[in-house]
N, C-alpha and C. Protein backbone atom coordinates (compact mmCIF):
# COMPACT_ATOMS: atom_id res chain seq x y z
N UNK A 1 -19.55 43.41 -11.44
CA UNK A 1 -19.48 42.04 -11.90
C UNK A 1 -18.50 41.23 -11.04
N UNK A 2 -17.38 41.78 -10.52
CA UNK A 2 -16.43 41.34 -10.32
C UNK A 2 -17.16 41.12 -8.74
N UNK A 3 -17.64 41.56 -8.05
CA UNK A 3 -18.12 41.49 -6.93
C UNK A 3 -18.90 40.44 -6.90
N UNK A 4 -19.93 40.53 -7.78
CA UNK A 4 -20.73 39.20 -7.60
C UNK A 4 -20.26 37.72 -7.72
N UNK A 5 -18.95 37.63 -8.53
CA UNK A 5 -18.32 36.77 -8.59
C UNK A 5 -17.47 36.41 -7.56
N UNK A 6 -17.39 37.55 -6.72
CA UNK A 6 -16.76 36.71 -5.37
C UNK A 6 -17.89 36.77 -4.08
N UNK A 7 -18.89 36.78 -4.14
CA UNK A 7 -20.08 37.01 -3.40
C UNK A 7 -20.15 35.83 -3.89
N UNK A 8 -20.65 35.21 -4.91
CA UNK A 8 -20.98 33.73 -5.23
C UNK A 8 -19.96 32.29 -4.96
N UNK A 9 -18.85 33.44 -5.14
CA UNK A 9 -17.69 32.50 -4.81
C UNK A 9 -17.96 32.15 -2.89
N UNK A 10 -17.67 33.10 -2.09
CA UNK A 10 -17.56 32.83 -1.08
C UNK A 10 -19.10 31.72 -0.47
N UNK A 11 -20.47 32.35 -1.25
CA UNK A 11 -21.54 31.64 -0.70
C UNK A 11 -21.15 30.04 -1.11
N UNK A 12 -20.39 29.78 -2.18
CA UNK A 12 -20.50 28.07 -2.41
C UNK A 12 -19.21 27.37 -1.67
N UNK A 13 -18.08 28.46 -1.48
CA UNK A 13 -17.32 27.67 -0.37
C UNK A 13 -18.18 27.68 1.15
N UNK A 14 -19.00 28.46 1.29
CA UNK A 14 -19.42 28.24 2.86
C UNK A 14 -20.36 26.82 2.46
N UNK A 15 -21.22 26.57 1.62
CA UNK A 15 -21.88 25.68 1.50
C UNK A 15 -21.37 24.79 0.95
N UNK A 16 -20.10 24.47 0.35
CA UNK A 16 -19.51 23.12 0.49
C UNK A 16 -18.27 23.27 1.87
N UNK A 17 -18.51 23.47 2.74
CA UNK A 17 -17.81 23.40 4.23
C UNK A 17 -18.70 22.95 4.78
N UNK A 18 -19.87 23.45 4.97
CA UNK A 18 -20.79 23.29 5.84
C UNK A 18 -21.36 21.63 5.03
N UNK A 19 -21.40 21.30 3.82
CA UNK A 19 -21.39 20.19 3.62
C UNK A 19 -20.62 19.19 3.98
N UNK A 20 -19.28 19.58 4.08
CA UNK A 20 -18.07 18.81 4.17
C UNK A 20 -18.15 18.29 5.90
N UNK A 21 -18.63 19.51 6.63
CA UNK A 21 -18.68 19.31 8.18
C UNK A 21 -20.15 18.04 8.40
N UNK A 22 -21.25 18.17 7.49
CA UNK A 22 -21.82 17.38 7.83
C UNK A 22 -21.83 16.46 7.76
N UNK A 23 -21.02 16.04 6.94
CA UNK A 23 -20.63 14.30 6.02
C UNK A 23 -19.65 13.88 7.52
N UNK A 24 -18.84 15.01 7.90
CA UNK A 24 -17.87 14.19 9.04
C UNK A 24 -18.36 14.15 10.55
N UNK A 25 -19.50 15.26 10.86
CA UNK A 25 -19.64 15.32 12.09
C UNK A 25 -21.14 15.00 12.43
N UNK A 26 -22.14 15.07 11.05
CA UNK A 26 -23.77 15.24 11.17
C UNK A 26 -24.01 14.12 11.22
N UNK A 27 -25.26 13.71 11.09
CA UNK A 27 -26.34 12.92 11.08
C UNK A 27 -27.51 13.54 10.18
N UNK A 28 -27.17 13.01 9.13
CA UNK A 28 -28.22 13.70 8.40
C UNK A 28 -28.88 12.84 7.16
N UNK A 29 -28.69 11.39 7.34
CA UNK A 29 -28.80 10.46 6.70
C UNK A 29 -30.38 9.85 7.86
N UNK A 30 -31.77 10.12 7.07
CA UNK A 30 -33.08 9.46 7.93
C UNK A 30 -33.25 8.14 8.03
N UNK A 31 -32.58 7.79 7.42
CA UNK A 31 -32.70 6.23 7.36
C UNK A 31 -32.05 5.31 8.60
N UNK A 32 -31.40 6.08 9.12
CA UNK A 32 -30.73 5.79 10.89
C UNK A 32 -30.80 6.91 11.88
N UNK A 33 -30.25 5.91 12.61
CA UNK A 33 -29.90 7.01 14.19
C UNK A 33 -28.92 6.41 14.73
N UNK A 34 -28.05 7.02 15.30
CA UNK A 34 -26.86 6.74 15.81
C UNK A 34 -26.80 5.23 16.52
N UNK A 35 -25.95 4.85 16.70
CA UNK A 35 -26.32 3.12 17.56
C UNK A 35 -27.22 2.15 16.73
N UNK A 36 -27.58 2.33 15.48
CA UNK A 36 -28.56 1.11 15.11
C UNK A 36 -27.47 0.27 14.93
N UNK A 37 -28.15 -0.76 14.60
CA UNK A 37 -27.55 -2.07 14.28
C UNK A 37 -27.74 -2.39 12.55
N UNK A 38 -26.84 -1.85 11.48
CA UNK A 38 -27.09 -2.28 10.32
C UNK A 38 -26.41 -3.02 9.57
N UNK A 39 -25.39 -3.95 9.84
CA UNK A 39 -24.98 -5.38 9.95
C UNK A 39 -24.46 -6.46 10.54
N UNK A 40 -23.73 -7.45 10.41
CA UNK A 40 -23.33 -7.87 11.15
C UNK A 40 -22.12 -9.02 10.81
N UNK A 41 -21.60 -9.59 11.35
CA UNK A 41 -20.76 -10.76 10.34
C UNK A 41 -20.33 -12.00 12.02
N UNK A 42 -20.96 -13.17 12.08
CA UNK A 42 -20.57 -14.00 12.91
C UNK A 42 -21.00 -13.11 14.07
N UNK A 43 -22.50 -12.89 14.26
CA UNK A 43 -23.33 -12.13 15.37
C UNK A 43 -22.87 -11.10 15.75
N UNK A 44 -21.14 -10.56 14.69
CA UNK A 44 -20.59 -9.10 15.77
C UNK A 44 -21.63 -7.93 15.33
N UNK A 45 -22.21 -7.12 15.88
CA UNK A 45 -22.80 -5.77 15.25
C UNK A 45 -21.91 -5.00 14.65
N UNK A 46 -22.41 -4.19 13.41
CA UNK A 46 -22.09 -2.95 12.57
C UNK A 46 -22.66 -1.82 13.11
N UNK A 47 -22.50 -0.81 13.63
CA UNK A 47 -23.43 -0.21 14.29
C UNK A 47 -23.65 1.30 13.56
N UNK A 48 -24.90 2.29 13.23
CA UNK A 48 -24.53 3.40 12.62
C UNK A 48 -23.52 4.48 13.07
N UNK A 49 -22.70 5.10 12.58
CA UNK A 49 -22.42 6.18 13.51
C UNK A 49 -22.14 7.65 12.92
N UNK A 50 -23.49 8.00 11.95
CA UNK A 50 -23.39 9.17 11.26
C UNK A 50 -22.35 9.24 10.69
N UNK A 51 -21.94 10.74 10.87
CA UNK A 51 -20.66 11.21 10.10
C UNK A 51 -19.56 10.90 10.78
N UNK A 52 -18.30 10.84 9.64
CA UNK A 52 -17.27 9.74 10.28
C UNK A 52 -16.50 10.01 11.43
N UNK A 53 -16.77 11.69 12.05
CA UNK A 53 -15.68 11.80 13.02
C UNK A 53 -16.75 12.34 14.17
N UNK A 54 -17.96 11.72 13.81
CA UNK A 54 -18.37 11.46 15.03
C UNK A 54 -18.50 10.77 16.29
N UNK A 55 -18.39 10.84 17.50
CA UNK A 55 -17.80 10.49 18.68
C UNK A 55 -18.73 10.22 19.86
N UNK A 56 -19.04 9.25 20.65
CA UNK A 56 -20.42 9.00 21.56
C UNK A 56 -19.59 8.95 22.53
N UNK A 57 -18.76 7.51 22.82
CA UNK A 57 -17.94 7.66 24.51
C UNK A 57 -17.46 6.73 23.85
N UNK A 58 -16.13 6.03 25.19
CA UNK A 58 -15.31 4.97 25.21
C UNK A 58 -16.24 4.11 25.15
N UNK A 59 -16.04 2.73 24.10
CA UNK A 59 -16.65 1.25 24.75
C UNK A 59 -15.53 0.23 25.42
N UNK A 60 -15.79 0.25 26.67
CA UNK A 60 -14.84 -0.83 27.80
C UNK A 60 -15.50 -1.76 27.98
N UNK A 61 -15.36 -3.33 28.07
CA UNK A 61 -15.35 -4.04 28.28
C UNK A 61 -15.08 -5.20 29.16
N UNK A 62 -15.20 -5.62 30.47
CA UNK A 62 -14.68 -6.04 31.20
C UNK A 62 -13.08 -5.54 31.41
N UNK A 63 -12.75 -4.19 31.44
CA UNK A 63 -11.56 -3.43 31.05
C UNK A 63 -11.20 -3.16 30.15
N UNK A 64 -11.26 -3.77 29.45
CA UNK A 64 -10.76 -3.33 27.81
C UNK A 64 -11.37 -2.62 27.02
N UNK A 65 -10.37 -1.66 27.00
CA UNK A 65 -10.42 -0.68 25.90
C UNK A 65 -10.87 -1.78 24.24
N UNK A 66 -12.25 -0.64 23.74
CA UNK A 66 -12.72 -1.67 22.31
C UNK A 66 -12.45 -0.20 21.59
N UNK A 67 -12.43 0.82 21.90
CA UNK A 67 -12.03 2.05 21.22
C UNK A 67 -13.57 3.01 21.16
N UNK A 68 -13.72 4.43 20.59
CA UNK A 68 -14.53 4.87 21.04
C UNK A 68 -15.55 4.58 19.80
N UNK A 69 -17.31 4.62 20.63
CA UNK A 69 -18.06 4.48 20.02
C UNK A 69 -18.49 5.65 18.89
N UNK A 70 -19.16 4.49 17.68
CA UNK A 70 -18.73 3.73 16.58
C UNK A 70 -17.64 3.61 15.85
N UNK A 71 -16.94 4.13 15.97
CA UNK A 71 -15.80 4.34 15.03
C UNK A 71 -15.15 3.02 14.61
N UNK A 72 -14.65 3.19 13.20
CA UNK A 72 -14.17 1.91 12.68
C UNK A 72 -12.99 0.51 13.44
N UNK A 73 -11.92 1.36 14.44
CA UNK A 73 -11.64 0.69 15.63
C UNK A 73 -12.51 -0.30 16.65
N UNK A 74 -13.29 0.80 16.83
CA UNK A 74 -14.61 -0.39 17.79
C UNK A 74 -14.91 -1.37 16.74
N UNK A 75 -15.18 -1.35 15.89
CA UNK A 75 -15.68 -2.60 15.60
C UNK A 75 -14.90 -3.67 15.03
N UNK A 76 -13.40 -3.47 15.08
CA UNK A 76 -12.57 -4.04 14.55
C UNK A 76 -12.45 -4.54 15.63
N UNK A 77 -11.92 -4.17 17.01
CA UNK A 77 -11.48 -4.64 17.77
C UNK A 77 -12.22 -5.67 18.59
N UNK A 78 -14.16 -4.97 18.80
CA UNK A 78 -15.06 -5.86 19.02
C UNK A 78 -15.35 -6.56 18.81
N UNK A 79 -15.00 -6.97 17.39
CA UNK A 79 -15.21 -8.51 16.83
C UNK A 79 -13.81 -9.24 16.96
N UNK A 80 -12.62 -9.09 17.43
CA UNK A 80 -11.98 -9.64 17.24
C UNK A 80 -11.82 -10.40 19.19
N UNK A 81 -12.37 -9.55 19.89
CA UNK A 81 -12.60 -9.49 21.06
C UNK A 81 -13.76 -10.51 21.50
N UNK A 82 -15.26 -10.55 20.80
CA UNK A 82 -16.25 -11.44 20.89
C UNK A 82 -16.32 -12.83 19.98
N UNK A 83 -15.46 -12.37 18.80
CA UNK A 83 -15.41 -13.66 18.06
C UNK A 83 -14.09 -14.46 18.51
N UNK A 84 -12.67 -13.88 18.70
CA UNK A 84 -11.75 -14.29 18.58
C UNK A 84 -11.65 -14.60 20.91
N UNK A 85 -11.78 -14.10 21.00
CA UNK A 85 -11.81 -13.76 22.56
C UNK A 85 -10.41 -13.23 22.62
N UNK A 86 -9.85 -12.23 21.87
CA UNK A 86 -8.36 -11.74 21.58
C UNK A 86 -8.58 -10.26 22.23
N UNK A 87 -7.51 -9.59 23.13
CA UNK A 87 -7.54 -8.64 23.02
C UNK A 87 -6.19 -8.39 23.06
N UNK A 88 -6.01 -6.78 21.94
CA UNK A 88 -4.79 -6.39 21.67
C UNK A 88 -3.99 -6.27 22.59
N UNK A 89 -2.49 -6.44 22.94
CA UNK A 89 -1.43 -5.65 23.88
C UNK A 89 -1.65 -3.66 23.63
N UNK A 90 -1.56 -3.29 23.15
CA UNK A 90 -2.04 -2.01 23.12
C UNK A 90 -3.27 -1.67 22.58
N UNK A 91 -3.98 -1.13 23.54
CA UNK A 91 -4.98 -1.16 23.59
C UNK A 91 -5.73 0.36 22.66
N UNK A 92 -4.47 1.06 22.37
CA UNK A 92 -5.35 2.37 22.09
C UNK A 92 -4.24 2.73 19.91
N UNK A 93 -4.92 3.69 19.98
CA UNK A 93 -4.33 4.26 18.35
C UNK A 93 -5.56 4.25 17.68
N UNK A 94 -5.01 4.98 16.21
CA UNK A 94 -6.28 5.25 15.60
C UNK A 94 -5.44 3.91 14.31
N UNK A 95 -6.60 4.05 13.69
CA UNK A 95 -6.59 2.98 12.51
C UNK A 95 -5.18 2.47 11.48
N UNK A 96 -4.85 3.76 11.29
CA UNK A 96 -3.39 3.59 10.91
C UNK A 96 -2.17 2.65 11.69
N UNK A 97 -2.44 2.81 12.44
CA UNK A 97 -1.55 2.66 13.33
C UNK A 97 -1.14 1.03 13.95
N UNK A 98 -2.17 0.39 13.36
CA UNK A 98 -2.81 -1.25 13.42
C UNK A 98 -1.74 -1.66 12.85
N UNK A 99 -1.04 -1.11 11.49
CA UNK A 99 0.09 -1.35 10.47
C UNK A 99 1.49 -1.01 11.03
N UNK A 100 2.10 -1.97 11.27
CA UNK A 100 3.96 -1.53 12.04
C UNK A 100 4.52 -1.72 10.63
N UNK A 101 5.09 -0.57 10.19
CA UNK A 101 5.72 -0.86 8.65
C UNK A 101 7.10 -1.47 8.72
N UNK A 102 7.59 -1.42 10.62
CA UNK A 102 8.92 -2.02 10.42
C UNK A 102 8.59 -3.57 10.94
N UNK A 103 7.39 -3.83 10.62
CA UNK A 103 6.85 -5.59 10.90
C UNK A 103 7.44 -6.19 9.34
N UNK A 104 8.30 -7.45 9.59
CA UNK A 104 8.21 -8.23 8.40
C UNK A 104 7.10 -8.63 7.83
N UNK A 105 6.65 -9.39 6.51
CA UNK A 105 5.57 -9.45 6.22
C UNK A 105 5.46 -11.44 6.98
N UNK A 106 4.19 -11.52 7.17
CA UNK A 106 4.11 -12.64 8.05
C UNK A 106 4.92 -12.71 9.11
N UNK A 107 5.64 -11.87 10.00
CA UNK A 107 5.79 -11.85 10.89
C UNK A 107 4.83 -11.18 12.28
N UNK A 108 5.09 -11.36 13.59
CA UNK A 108 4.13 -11.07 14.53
C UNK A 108 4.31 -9.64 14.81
N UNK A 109 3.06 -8.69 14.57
CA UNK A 109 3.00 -7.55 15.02
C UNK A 109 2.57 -7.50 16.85
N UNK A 110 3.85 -6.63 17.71
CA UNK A 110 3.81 -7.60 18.87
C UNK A 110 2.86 -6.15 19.50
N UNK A 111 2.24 -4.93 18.97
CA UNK A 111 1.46 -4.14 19.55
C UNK A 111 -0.26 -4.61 19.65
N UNK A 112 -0.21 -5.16 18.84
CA UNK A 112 -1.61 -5.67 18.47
C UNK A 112 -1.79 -7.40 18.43
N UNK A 113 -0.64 -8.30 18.72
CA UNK A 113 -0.71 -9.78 18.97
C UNK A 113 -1.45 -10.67 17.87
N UNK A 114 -0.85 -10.12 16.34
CA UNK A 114 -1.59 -10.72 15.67
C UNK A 114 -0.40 -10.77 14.48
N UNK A 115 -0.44 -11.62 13.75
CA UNK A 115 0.33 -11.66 12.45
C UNK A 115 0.38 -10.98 11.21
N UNK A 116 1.02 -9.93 11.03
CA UNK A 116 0.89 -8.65 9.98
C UNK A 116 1.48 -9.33 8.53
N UNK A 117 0.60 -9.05 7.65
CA UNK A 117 1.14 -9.04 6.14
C UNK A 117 0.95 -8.08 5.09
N UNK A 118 2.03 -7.98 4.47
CA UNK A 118 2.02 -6.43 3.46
C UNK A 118 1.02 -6.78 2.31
N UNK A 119 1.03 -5.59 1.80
CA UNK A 119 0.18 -5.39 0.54
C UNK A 119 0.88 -5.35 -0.69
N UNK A 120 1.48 -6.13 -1.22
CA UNK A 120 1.13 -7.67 -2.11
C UNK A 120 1.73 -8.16 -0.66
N UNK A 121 1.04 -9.72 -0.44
CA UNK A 121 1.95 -10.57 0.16
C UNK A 121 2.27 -12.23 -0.35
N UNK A 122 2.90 -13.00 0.13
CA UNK A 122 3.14 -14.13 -0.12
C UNK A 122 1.51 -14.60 0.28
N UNK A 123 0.92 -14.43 1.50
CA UNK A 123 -0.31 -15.39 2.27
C UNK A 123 -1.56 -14.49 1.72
N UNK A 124 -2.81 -15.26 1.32
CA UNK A 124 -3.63 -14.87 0.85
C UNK A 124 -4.68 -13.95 1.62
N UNK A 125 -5.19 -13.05 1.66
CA UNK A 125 -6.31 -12.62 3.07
C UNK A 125 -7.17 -13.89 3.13
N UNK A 126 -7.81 -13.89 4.40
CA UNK A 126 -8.53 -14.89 4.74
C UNK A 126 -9.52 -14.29 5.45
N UNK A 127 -10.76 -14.86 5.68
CA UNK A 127 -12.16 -14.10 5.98
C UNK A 127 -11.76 -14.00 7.60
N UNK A 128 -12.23 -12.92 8.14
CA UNK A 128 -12.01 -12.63 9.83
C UNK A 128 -10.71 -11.50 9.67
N UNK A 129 -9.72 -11.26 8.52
CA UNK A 129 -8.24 -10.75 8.82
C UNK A 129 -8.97 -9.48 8.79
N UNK A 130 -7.97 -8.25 9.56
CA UNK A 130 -8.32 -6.95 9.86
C UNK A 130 -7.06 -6.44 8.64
N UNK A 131 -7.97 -5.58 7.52
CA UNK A 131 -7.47 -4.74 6.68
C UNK A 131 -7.13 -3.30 7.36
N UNK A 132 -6.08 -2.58 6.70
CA UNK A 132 -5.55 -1.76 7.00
C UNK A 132 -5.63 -1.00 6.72
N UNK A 133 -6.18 0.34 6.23
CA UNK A 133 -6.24 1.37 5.09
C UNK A 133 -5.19 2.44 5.51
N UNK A 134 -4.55 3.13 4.43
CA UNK A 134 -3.71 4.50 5.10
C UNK A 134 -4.64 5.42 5.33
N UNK A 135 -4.02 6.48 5.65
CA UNK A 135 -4.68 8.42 5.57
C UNK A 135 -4.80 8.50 4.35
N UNK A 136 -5.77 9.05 4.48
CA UNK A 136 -5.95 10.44 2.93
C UNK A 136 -5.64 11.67 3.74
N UNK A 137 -5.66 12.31 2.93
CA UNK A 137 -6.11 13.81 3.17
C UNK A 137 -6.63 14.54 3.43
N UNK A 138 -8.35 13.74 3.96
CA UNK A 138 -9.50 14.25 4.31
C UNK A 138 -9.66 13.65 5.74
N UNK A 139 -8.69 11.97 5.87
CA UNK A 139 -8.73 11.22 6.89
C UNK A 139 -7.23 10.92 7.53
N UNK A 140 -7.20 11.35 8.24
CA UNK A 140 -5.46 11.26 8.73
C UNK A 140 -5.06 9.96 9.89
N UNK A 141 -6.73 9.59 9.99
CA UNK A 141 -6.54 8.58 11.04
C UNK A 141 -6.79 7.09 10.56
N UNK A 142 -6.91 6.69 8.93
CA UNK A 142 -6.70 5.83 8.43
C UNK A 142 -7.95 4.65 8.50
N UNK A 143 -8.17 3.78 8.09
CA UNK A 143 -9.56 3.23 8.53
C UNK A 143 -9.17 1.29 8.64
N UNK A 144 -9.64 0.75 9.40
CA UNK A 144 -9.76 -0.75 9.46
C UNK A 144 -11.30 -1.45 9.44
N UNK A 145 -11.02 -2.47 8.73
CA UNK A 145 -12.19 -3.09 8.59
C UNK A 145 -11.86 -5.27 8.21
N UNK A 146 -13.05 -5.74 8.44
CA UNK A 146 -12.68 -7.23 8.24
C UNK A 146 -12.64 -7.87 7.17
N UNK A 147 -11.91 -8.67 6.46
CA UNK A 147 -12.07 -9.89 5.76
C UNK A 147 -13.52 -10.39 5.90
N UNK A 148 -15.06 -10.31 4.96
CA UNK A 148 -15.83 -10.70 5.71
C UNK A 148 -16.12 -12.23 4.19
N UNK A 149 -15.12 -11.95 3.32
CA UNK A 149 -15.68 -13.07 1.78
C UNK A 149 -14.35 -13.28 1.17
N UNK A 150 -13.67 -14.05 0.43
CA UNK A 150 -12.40 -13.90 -0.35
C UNK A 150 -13.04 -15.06 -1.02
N UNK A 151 -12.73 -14.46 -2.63
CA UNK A 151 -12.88 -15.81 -3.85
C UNK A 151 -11.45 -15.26 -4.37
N UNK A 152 -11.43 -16.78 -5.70
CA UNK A 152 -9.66 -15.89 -6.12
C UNK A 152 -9.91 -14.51 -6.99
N UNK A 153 -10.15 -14.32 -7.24
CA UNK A 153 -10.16 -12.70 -7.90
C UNK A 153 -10.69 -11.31 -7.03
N UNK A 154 -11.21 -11.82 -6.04
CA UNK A 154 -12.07 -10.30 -4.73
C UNK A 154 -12.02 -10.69 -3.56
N UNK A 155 -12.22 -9.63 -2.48
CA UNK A 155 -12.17 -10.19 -1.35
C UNK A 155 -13.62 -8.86 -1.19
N UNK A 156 -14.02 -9.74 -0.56
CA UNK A 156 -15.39 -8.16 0.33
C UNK A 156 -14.78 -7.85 1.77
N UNK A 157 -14.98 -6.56 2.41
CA UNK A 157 -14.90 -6.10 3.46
C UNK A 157 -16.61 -5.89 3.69
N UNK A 158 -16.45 -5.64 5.50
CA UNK A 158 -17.22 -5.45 6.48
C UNK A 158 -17.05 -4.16 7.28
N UNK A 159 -17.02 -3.08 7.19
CA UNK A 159 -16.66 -2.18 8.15
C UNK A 159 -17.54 -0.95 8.90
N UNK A 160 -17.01 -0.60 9.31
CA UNK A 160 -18.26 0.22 10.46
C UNK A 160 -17.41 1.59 10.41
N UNK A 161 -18.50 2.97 10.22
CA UNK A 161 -18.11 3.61 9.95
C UNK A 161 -17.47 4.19 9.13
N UNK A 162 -18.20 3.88 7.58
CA UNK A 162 -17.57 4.45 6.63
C UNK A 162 -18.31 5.72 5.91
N UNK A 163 -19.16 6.62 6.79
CA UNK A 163 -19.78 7.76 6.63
C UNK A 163 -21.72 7.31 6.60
N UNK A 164 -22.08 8.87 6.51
CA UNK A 164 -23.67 8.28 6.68
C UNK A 164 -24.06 7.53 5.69
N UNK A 165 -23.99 7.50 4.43
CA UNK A 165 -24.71 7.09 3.30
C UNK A 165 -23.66 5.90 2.56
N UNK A 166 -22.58 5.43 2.87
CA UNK A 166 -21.73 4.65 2.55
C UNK A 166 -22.01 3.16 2.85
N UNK A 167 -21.91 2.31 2.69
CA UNK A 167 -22.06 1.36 2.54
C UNK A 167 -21.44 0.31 3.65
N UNK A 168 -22.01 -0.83 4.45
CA UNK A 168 -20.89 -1.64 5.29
C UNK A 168 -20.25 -2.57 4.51
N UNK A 169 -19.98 -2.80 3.29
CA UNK A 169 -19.57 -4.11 2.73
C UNK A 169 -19.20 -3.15 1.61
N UNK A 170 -17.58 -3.32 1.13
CA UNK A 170 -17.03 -2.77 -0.17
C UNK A 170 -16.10 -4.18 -0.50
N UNK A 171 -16.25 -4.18 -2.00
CA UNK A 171 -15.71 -5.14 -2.39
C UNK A 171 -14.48 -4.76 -3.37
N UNK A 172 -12.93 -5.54 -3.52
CA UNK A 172 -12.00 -5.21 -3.89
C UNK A 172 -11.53 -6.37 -4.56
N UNK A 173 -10.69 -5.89 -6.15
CA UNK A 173 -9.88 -6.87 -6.55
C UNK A 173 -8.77 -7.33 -6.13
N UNK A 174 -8.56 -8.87 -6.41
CA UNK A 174 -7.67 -9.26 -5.83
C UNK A 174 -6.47 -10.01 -6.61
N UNK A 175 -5.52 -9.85 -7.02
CA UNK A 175 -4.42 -10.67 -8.17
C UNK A 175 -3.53 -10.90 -7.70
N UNK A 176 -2.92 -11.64 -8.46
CA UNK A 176 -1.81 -12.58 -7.91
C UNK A 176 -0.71 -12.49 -8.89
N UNK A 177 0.48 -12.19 -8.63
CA UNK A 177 1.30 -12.48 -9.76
C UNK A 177 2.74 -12.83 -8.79
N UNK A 178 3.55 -13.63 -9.14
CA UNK A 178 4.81 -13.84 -8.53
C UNK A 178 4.61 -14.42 -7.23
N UNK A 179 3.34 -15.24 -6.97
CA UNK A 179 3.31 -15.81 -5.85
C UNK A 179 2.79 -14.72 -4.72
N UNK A 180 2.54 -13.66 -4.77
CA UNK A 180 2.01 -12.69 -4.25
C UNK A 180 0.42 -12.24 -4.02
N UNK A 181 0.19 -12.07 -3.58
CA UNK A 181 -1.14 -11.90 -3.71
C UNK A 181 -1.54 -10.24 -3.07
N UNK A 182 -1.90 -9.77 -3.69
CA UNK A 182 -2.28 -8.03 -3.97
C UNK A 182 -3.77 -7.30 -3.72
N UNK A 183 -4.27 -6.93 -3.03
CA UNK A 183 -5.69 -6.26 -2.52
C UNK A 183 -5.26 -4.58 -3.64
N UNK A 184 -6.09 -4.75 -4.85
CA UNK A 184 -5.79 -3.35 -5.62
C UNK A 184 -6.37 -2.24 -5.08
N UNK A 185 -5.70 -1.44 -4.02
CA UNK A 185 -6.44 -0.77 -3.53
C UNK A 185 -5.19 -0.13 -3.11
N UNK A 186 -4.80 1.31 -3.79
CA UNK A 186 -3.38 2.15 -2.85
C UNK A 186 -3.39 2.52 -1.71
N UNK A 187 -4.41 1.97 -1.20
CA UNK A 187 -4.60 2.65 0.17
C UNK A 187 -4.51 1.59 0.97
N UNK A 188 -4.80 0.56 0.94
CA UNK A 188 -4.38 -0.61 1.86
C UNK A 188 -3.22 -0.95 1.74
N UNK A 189 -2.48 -1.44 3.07
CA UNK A 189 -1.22 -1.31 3.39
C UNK A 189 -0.53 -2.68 4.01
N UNK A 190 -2.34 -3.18 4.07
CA UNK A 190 -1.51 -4.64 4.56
C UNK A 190 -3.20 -5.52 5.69
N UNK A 191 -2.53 -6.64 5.64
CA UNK A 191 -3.83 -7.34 6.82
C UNK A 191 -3.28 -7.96 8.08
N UNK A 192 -4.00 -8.19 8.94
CA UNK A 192 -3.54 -9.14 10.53
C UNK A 192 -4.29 -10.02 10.42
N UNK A 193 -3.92 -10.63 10.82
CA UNK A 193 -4.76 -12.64 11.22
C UNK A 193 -4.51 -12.84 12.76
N UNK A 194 -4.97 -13.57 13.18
CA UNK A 194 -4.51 -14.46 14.23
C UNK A 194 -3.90 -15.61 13.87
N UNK A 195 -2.18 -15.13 15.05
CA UNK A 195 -1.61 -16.43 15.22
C UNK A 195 -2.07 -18.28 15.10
């Protein structure tokens, strides 16, 4: 008895690994193929990119580093690059890293050339600002995505690369108390605007 119970045990950890690997590295969602185009916000593309730590090549740009294809970087940076015609002073990091925690809030984050605000802040998000997300535990490299709607109570995001079957548009509450204004979400850490 006791055997079969770890015979069963071991078969459902291999098959939730081998699940776990496909959610981050597969393509196993039919409804795409890598590179489609499945949204967009102010003509920038959303582009698919399977599972989340999957990896195609660098996208450069008349030199510039946009970060590697699909990943939630590229498309943060690509739209801020085609819409904004902005490109960062440092050009490289993973998602986390967008956030300088020793930045005042509304002051200029001088790695990325854009104006950082914490999570509550005095200034409200505004549609175009690049959200910040931390690590989890499953994601150590943290995720960014855009301001793509703000009413007073929600703001919607736009982001690329949030796994195969996930969604490009998540929507979040938004409150205010003490002149502050708060994205309820423990994992966001803060937004950038342009100067």
């Amino acid at each position: 008895m006791k055997k079969r119970v770890a015979v069963l045990l071991i078969f459902l950890l291999l098959v939730s690994g081998l699940v776990f690997y496909m959610n981050k590295k597969g393509d196993f969602n039919p409804s795409h193929k890598i590179g489609d185009a499945i949204d967009s916000l102010n003509h920038v593309k959303v582009f698919y990119n399977g599972g989340v730590s999957n990896v195609q090549s660098r996208n450069v740009i008349d030199g510039y580093n946009l970060g590697l294809k699909y990943q939630c970087v590229e498309f943060v940076k690509r739209y801020y690059f085609e819409f904004y015609k902005h490109r960062m002073p440092d050009t490289y990091g993973h998602a986390k890293s967008f956030f300088d925690k020793n930045v005042e809030d509304g002051k200029v984050n001088k790695l990325r050339g854009l104006l950082q605000f914490d999570n509550p802040s005095l200034a409200k998000p505004q549609v175009g600002d690049i959200l910040v997300f931390d690590a989890t535990t499953f994601n150590s490299y943290g995720h960014v995505a855009i301001v793509s709607s703000v009413s007073e109570d929600e703001i919607e995001i736009i982001q690329q690369n949030a796994g195969p079957f996930s969604s490009t548009r998540e929507k979040y509450q938004l409150t205010q108390e003490l002149h502050h204004y708060k994205i309820e979400n423990k994992r966001i850490l803060g937004w950038l605007r342009m100067n």
